[in-house]
Protein backbone atom coordinates (compact mmCIF):
# COMPACT_ATOMS: atom_id res chain seq x y z
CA UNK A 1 97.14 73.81 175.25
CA UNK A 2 94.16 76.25 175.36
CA UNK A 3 92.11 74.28 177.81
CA UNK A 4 92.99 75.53 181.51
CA UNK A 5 94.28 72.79 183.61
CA UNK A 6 93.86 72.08 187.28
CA UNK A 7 95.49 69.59 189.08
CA UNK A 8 93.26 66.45 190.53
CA UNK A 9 95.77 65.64 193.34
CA UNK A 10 95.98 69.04 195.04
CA UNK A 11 92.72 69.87 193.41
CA UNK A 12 94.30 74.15 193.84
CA UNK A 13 96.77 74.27 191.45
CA UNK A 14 95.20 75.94 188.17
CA UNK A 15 99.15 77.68 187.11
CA UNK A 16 102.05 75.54 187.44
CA UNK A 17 102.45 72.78 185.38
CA UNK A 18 105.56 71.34 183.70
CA UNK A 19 104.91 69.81 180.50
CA UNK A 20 106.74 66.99 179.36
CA UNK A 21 106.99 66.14 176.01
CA UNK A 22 107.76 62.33 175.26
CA UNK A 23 109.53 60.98 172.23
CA UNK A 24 110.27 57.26 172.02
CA UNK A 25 113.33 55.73 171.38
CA UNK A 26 113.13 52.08 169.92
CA UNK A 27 116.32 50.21 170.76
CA UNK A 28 117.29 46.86 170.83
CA UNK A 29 119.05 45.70 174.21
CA UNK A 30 122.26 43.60 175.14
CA UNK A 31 120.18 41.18 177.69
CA UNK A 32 123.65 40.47 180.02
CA UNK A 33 125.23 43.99 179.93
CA UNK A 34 122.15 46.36 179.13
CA UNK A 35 124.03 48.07 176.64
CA UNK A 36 122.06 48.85 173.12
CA UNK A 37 123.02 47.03 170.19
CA UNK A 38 120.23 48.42 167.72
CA UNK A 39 118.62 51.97 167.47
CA UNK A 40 115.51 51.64 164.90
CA UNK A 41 113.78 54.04 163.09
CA UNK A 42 110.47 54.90 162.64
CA UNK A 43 108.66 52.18 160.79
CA UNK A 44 111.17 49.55 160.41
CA UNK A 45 111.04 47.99 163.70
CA UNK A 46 111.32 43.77 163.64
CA UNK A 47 108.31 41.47 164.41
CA UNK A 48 107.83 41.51 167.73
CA UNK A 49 108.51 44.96 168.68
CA UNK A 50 106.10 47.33 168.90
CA UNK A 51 106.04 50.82 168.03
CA UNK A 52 105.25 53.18 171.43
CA UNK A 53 101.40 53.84 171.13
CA UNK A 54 101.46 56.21 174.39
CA UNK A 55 100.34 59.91 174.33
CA UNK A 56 102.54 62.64 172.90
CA UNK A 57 102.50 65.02 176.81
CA UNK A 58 102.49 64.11 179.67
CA UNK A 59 101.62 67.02 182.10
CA UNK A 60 103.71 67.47 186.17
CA UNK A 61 101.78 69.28 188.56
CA UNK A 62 104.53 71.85 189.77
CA UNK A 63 102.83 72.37 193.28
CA UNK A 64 102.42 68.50 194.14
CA UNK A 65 104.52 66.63 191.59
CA UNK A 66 101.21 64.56 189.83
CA UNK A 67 102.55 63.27 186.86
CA UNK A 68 99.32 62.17 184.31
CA UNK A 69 98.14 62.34 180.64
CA UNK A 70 97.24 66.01 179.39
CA UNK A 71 93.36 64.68 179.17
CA UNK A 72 93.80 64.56 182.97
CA UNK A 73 94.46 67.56 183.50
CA UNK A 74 92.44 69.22 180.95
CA UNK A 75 89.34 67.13 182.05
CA UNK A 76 89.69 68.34 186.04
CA UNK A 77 90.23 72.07 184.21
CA UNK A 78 86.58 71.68 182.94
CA UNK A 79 85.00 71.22 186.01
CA UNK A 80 84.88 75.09 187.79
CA UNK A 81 83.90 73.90 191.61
């Protein structure tokens, strides 16, 4: 996180940001009452069910409420106009 940010919604906001760190949970589900039957761990997952590829942060924009990938952020940061 040493890349300034700004925010391509508001296109202002270069200071508040809320950063949200994701961390997958693989479960299997109960299809009739939602309710999980299996947690899995990572790397043994069944066929069929694939591991969460996504990115690691997700960034808010705390003046508008933009929620997008870090690279969003960081790429708008770049630009100084």
């Amino acid at each position: 996180m040493t890349t300034p940010y700004r925010c391509p919604s508001c296109k202002t906001n270069r200071t508040r940001f809320n950063i949200i760190q994701q961390v997958a949970q693989s479960v299997k589900l109960d299809p009739q009452s939602g309710e999980v039957v299996q947690q899995y761990d990572q790397g043994q997952l069944e066929p069929f069910h694939l591991a969460y590829s996504g990115p690691p942060l997700k960034v808010q924009c705390a003046t508008c409420g933009l929620v997008e990938d870090e690279t969003t952020f960081k790429k708008f940061g770049e630009n100084n106009s």
